[in-house]
PDB file of N, CA and C in Angstrom:
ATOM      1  N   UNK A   1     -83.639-179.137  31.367  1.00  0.00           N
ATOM      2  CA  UNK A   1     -82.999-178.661  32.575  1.00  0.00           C
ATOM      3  C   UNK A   1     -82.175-177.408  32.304  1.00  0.00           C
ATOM      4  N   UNK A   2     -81.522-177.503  31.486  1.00  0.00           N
ATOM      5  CA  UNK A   2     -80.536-176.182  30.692  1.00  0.00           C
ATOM      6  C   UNK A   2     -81.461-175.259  30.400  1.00  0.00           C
ATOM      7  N   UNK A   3     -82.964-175.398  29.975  1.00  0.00           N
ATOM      8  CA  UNK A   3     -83.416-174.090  28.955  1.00  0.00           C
ATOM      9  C   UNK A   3     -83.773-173.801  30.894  1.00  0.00           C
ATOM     10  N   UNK A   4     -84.368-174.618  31.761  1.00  0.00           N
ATOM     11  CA  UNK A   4     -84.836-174.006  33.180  1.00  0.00           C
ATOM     12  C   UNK A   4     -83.847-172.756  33.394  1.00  0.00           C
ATOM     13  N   UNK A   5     -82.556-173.317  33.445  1.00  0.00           N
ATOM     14  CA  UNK A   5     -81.606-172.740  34.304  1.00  0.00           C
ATOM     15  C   UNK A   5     -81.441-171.232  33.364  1.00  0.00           C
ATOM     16  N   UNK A   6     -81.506-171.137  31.953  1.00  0.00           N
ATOM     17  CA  UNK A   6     -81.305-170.380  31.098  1.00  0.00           C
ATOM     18  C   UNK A   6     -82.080-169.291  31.343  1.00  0.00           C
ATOM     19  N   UNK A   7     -83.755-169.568  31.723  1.00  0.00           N
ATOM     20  CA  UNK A   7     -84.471-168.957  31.750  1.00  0.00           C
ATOM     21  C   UNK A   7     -84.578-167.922  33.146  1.00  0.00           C
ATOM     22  N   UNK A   8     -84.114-169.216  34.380  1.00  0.00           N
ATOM     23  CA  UNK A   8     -84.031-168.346  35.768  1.00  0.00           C
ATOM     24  C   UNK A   8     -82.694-167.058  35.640  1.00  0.00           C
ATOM     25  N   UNK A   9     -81.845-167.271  34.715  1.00  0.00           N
ATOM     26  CA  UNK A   9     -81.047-166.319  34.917  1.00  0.00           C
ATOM     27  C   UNK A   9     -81.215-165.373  34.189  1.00  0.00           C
ATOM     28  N   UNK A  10     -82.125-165.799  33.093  1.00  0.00           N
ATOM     29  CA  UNK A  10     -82.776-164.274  32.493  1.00  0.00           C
ATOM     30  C   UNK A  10     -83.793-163.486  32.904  1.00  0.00           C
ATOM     31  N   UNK A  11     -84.235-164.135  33.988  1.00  0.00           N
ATOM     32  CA  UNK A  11     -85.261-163.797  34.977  1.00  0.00           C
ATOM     33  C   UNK A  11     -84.544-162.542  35.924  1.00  0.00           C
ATOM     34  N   UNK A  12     -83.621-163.536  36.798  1.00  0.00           N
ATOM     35  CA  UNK A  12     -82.739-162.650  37.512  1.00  0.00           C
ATOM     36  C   UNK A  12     -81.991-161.418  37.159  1.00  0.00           C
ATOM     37  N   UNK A  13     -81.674-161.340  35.994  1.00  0.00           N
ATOM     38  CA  UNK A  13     -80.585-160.645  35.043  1.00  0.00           C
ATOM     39  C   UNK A  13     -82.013-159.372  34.781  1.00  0.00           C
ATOM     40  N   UNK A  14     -82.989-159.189  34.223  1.00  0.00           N
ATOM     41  CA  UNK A  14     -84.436-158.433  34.144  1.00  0.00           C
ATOM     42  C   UNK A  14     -84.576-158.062  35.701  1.00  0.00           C
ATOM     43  N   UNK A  15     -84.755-158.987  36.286  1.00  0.00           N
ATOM     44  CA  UNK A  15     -84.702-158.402  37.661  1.00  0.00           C
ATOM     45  C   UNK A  15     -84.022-157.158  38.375  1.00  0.00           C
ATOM     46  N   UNK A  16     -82.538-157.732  38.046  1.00  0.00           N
ATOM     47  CA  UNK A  16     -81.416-156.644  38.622  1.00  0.00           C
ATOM     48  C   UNK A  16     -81.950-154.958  37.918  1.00  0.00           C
ATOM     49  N   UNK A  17     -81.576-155.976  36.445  1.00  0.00           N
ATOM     50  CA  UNK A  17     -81.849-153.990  35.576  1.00  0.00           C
ATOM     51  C   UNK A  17     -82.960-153.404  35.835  1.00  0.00           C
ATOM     52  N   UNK A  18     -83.989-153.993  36.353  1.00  0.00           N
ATOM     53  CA  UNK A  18     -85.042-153.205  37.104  1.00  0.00           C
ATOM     54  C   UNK A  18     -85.066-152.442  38.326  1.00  0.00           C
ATOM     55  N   UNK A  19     -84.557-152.923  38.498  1.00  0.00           N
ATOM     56  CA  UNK A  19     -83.860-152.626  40.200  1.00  0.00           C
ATOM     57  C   UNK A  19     -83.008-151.288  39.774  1.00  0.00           C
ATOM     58  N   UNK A  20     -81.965-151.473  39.436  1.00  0.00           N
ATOM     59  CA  UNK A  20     -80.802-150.630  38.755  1.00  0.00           C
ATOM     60  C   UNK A  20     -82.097-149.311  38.243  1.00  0.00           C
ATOM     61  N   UNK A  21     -82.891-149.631  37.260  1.00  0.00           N
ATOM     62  CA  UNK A  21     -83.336-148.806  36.497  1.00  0.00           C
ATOM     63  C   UNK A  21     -84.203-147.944  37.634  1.00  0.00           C
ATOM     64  N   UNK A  22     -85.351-148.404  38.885  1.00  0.00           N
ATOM     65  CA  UNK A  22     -85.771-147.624  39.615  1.00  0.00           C
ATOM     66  C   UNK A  22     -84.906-146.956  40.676  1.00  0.00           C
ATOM     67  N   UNK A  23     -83.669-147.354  40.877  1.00  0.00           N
ATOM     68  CA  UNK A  23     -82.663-146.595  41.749  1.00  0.00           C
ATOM     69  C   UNK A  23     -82.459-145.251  40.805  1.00  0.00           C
ATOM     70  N   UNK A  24     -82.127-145.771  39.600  1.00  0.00           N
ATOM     71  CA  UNK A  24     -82.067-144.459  38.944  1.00  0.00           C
ATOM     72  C   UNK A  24     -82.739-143.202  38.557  1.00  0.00           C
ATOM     73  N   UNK A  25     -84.032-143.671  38.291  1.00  0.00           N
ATOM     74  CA  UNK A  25     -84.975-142.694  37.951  1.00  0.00           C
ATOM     75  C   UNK A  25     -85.396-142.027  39.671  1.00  0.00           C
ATOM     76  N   UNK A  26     -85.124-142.730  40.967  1.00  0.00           N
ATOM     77  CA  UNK A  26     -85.674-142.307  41.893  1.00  0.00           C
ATOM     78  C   UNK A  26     -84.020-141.095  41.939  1.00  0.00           C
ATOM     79  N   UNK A  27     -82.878-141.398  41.936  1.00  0.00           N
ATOM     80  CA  UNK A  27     -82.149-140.642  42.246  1.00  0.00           C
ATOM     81  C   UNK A  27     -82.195-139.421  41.229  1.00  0.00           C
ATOM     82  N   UNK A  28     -82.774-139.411  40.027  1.00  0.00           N
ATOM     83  CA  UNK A  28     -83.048-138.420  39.014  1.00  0.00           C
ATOM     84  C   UNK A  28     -84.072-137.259  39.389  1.00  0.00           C
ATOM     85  N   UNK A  29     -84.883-138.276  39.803  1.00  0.00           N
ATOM     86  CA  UNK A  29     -86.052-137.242  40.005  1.00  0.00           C
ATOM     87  C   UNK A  29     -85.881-136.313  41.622  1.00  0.00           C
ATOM     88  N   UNK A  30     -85.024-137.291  42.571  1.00  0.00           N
ATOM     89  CA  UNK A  30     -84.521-136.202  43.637  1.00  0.00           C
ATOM     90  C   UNK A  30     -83.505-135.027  43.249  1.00  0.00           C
ATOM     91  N   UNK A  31     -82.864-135.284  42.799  1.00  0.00           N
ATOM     92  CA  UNK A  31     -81.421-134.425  42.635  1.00  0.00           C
ATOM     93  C   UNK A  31     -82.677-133.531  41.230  1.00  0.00           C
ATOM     94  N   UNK A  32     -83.322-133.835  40.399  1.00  0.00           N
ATOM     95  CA  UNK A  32     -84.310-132.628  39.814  1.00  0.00           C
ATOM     96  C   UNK A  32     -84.758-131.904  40.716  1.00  0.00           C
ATOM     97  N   UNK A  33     -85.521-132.478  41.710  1.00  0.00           N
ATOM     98  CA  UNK A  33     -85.820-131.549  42.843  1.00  0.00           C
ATOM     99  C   UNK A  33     -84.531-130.514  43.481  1.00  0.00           C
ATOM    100  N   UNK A  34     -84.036-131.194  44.025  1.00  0.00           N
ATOM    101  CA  UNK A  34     -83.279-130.287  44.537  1.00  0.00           C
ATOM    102  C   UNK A  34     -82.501-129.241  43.859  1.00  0.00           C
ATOM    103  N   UNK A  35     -82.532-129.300  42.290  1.00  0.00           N
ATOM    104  CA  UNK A  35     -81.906-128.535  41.767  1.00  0.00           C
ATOM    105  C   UNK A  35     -82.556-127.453  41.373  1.00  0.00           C
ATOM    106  N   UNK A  36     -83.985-127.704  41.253  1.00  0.00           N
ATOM    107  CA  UNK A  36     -84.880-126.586  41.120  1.00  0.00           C
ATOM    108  C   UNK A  36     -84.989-125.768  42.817  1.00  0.00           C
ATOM    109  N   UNK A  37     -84.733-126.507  43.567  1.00  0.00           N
ATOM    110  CA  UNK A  37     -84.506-125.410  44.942  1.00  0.00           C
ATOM    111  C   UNK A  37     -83.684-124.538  45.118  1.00  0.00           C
ATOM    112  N   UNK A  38     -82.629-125.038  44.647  1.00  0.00           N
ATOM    113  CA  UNK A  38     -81.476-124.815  44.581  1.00  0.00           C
ATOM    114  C   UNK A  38     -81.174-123.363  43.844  1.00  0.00           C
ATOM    115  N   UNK A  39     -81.803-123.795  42.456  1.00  0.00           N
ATOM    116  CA  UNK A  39     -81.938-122.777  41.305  1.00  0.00           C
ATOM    117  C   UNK A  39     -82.856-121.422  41.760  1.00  0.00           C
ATOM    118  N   UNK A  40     -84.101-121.959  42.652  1.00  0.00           N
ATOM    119  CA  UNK A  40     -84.529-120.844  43.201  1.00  0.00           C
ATOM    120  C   UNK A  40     -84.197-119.901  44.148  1.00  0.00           C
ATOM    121  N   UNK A  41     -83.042-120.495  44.845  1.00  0.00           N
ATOM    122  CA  UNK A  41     -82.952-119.596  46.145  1.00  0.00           C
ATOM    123  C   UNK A  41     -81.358-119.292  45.436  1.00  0.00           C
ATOM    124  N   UNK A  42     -81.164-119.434  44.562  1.00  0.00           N
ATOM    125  CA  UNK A  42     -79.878-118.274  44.354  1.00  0.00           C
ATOM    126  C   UNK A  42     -80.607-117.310  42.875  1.00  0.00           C
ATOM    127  N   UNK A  43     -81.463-118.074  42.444  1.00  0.00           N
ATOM    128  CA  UNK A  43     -82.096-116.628  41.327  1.00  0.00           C
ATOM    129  C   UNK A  43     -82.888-115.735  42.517  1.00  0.00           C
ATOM    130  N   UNK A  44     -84.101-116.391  43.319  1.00  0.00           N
ATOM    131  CA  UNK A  44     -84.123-114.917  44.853  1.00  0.00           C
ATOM    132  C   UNK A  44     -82.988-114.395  44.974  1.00  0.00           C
ATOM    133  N   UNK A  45     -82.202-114.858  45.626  1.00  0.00           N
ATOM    134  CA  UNK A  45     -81.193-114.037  46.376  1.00  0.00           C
ATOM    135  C   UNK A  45     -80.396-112.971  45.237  1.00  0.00           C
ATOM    136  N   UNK A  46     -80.038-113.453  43.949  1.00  0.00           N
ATOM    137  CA  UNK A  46     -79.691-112.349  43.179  1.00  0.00           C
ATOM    138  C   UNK A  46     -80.697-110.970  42.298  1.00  0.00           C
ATOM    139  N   UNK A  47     -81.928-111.067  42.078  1.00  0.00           N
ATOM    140  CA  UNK A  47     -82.632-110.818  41.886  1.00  0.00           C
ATOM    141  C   UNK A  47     -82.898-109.362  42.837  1.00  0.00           C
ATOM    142  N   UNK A  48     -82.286-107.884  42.243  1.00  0.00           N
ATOM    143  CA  UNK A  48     -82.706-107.253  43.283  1.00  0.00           C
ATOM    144  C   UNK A  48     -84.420-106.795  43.390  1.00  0.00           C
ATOM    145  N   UNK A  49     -84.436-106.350  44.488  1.00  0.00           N
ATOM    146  CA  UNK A  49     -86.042-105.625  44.008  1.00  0.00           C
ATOM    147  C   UNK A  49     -86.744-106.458  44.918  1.00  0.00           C
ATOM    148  N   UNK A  50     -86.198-106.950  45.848  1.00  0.00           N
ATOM    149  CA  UNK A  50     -87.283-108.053  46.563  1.00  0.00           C
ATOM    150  C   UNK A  50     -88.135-106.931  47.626  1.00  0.00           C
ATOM    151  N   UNK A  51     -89.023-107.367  47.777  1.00  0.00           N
ATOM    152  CA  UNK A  51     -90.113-106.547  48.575  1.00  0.00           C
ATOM    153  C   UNK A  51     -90.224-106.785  50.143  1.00  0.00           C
ATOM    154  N   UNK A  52     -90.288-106.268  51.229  1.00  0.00           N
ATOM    155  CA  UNK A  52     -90.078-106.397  52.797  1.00  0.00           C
ATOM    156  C   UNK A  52     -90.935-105.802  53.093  1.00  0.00           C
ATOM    157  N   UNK A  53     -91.713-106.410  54.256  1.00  0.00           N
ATOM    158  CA  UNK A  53     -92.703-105.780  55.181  1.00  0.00           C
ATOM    159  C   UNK A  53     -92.182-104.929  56.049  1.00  0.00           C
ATOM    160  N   UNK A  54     -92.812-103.415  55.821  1.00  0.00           N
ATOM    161  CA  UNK A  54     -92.144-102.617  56.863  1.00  0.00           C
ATOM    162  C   UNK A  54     -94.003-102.257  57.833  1.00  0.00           C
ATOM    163  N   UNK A  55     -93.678-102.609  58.599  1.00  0.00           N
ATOM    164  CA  UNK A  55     -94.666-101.719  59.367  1.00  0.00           C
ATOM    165  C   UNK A  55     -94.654-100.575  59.735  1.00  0.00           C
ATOM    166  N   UNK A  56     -95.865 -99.450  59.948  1.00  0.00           N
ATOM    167  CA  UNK A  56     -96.283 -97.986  59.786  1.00  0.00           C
ATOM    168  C   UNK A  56     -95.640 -97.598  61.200  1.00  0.00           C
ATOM    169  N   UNK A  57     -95.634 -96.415  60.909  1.00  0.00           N
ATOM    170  CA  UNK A  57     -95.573 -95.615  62.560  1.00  0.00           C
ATOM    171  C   UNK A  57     -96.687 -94.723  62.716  1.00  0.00           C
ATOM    172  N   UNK A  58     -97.081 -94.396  64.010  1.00  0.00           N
ATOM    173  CA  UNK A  58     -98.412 -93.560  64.224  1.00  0.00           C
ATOM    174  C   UNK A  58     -97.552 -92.918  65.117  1.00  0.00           C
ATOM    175  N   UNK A  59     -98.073 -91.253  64.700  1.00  0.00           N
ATOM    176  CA  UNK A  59     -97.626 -90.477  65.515  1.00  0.00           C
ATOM    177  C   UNK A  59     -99.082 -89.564  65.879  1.00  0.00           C
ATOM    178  N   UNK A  60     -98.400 -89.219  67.692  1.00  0.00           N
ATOM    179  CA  UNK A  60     -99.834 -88.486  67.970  1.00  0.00           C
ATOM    180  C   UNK A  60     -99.350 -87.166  68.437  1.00  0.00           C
ATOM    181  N   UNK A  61    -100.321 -85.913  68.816  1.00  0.00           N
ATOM    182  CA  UNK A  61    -100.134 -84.724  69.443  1.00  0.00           C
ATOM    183  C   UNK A  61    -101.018 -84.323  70.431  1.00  0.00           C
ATOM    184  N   UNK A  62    -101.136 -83.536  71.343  1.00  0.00           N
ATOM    185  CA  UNK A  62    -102.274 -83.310  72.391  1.00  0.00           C
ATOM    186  C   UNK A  62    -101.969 -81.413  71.628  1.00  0.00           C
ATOM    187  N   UNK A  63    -103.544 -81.124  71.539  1.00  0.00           N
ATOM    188  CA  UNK A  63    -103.584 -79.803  71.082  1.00  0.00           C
ATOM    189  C   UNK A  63    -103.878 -79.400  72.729  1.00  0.00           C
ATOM    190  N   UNK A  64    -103.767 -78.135  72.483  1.00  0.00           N
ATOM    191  CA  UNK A  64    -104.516 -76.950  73.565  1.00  0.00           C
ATOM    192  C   UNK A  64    -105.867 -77.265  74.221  1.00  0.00           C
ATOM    193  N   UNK A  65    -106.590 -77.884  73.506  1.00  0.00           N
ATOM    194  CA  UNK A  65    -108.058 -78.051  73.900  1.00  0.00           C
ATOM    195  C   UNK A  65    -108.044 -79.206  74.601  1.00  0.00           C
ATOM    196  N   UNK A  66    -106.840 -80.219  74.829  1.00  0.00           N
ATOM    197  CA  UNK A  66    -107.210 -81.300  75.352  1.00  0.00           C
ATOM    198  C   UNK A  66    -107.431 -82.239  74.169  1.00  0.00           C
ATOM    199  N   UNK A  67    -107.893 -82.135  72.922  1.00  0.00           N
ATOM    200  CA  UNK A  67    -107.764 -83.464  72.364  1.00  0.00           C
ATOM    201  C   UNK A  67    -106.634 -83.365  71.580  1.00  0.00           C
ATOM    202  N   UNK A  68    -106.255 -85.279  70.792  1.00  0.00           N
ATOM    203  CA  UNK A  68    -105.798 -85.993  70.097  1.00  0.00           C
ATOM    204  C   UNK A  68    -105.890 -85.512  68.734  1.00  0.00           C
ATOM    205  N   UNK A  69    -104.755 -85.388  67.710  1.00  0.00           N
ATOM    206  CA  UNK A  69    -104.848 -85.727  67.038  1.00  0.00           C
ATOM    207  C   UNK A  69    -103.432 -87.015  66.567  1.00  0.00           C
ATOM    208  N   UNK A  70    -104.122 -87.736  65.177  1.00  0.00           N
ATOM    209  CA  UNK A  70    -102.916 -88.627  65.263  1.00  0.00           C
ATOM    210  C   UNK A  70    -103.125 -88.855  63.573  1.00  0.00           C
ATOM    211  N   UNK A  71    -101.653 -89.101  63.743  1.00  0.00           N
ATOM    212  CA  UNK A  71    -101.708 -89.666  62.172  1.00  0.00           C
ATOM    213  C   UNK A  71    -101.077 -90.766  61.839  1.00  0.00           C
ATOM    214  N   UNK A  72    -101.225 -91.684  60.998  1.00  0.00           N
ATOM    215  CA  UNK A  72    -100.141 -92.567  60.328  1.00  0.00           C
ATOM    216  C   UNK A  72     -99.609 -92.885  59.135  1.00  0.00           C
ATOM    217  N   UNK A  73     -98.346 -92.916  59.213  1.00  0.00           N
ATOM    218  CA  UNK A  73     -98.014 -92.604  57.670  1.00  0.00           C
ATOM    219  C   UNK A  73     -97.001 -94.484  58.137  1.00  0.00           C
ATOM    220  N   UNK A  74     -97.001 -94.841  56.708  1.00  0.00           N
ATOM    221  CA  UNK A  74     -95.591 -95.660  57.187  1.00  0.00           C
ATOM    222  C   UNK A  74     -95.840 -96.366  55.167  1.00  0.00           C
ATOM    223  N   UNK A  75     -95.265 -98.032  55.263  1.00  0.00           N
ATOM    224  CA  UNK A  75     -94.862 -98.477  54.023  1.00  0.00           C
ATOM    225  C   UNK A  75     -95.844 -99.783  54.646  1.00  0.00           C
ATOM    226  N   UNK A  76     -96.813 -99.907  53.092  1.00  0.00           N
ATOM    227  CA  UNK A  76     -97.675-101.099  53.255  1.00  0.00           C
ATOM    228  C   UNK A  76     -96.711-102.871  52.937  1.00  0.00           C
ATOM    229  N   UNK A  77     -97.486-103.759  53.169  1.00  0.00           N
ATOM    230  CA  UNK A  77     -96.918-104.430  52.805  1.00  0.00           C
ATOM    231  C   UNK A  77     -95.787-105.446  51.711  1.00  0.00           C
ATOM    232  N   UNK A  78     -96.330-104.507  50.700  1.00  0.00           N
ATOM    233  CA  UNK A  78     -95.994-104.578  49.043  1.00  0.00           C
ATOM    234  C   UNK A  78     -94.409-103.375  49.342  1.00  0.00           C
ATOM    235  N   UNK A  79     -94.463-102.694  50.345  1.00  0.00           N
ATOM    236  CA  UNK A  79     -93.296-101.857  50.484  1.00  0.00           C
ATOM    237  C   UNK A  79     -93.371-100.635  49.636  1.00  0.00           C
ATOM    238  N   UNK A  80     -94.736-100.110  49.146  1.00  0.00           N
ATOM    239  CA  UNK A  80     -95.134 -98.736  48.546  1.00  0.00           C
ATOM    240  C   UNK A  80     -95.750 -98.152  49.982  1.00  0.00           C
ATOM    241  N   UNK A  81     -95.166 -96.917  49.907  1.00  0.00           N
ATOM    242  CA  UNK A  81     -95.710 -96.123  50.699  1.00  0.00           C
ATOM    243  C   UNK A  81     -96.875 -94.793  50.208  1.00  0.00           C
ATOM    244  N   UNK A  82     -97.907 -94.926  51.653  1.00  0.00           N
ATOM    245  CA  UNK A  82     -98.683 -94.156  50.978  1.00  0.00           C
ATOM    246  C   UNK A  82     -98.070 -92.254  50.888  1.00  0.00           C
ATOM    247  N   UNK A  83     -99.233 -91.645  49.580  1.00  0.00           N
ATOM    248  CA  UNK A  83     -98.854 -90.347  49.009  1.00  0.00           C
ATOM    249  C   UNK A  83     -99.442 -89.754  50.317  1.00  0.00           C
ATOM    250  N   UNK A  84     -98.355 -88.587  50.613  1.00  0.00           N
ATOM    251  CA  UNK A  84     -99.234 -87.794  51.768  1.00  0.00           C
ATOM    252  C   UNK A  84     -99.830 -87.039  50.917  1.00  0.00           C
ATOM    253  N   UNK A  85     -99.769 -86.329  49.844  1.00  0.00           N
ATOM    254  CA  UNK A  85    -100.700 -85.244  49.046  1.00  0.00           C
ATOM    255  C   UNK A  85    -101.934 -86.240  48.550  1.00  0.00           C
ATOM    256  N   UNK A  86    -103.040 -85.951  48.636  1.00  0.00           N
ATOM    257  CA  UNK A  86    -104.005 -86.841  47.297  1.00  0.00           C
ATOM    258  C   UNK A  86    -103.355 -86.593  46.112  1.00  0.00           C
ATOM    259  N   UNK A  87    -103.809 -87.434  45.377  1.00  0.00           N
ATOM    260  CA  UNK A  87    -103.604 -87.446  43.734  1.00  0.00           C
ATOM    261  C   UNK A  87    -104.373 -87.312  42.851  1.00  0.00           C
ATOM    262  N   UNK A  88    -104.333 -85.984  41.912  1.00  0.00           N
ATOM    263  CA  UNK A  88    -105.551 -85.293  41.901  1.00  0.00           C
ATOM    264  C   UNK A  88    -105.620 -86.035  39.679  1.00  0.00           C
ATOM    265  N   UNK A  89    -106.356 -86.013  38.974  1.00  0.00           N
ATOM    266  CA  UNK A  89    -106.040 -86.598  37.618  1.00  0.00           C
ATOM    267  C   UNK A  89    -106.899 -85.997  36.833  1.00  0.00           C
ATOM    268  N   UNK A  90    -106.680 -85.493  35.790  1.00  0.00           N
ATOM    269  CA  UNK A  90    -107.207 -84.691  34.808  1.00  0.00           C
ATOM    270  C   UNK A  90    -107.925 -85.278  34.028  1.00  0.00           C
ATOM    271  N   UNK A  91    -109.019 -84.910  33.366  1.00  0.00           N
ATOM    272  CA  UNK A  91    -109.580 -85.236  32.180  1.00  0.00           C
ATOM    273  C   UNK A  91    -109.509 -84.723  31.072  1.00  0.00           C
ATOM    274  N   UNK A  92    -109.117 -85.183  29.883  1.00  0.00           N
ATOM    275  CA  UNK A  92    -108.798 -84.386  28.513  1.00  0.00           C
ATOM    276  C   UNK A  92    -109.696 -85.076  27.542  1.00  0.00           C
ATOM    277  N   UNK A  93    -109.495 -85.061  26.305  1.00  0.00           N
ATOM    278  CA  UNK A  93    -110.509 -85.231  25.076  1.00  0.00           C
ATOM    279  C   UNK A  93    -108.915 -86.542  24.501  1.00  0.00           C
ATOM    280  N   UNK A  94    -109.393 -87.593  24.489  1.00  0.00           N
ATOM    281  CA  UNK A  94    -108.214 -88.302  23.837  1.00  0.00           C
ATOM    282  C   UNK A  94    -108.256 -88.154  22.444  1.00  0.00           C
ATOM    283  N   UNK A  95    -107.386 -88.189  21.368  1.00  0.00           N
ATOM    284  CA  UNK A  95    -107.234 -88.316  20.484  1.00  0.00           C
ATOM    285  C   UNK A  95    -107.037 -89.826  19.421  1.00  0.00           C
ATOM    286  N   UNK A  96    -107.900 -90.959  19.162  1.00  0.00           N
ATOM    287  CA  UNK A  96    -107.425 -91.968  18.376  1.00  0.00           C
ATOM    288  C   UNK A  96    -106.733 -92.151  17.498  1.00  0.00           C
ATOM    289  N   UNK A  97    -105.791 -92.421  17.350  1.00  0.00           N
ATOM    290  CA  UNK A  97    -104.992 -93.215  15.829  1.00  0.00           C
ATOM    291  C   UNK A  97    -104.766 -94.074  15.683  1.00  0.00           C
ATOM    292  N   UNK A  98    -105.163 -94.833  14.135  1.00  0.00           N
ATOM    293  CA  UNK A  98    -105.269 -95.878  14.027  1.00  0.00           C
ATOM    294  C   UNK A  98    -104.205 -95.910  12.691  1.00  0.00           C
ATOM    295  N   UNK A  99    -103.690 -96.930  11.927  1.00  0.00           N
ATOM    296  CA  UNK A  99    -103.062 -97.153  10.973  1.00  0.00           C
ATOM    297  C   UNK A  99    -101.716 -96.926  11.690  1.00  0.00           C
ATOM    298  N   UNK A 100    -100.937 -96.799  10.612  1.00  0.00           N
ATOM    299  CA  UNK A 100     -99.207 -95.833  10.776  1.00  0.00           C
ATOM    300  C   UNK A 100     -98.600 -96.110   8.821  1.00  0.00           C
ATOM    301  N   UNK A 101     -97.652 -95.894   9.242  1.00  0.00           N
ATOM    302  CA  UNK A 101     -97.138 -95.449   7.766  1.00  0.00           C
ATOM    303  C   UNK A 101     -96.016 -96.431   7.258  1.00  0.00           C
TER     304      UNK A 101
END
């Protein structure tokens, strides 16, 4: 009768710390979460250099003859704007080196 009773309370006693033990790991693994959110939106926010969508402007003209012309210049999405000149690139004879000293 004693080893019964011995045994239900080591039953119960395994029980609890199980209990105990998944409260814990569930409150671990939230508050991990949230700390990695957390961690992200103040490394964004300090982090300069962040990139913004600007949308273009189009501008138009009416010539003498009656037509249109139009152009658009503005900042793509990445927030580089395009070159109004082309970009013109040379070709040369490269030179290899290999080793050093």
């Amino acid at each position: 009768m004693e080893n019964e009773n011995m045994t239900d309370r080591r039953i119960e006693a395994r029980e609890a710390a199980t209990r105990l033990l998944n409260r814990l790991t569930a409150g671990l693994a939230f508050g991990a979460i949230a700390g990695v959110g957390i961690l992200g939106t103040v490394s964004a926010s300090a982090i300069p250099g962040t990139a913004t969508t600007t949308s273009g402007a189009t501008a138009s003209s009416s010539t003498s003859s009656g037509s249109t012309a139009s152009t658009s210049t503005g900042a793509t999405s990445t927030g580089v704007q395009a070159s109004p000149t082309p970009v013109s690139s040379s070709s040369s004879s490269g030179v290899a080196v290999s080793g050093g000293s």
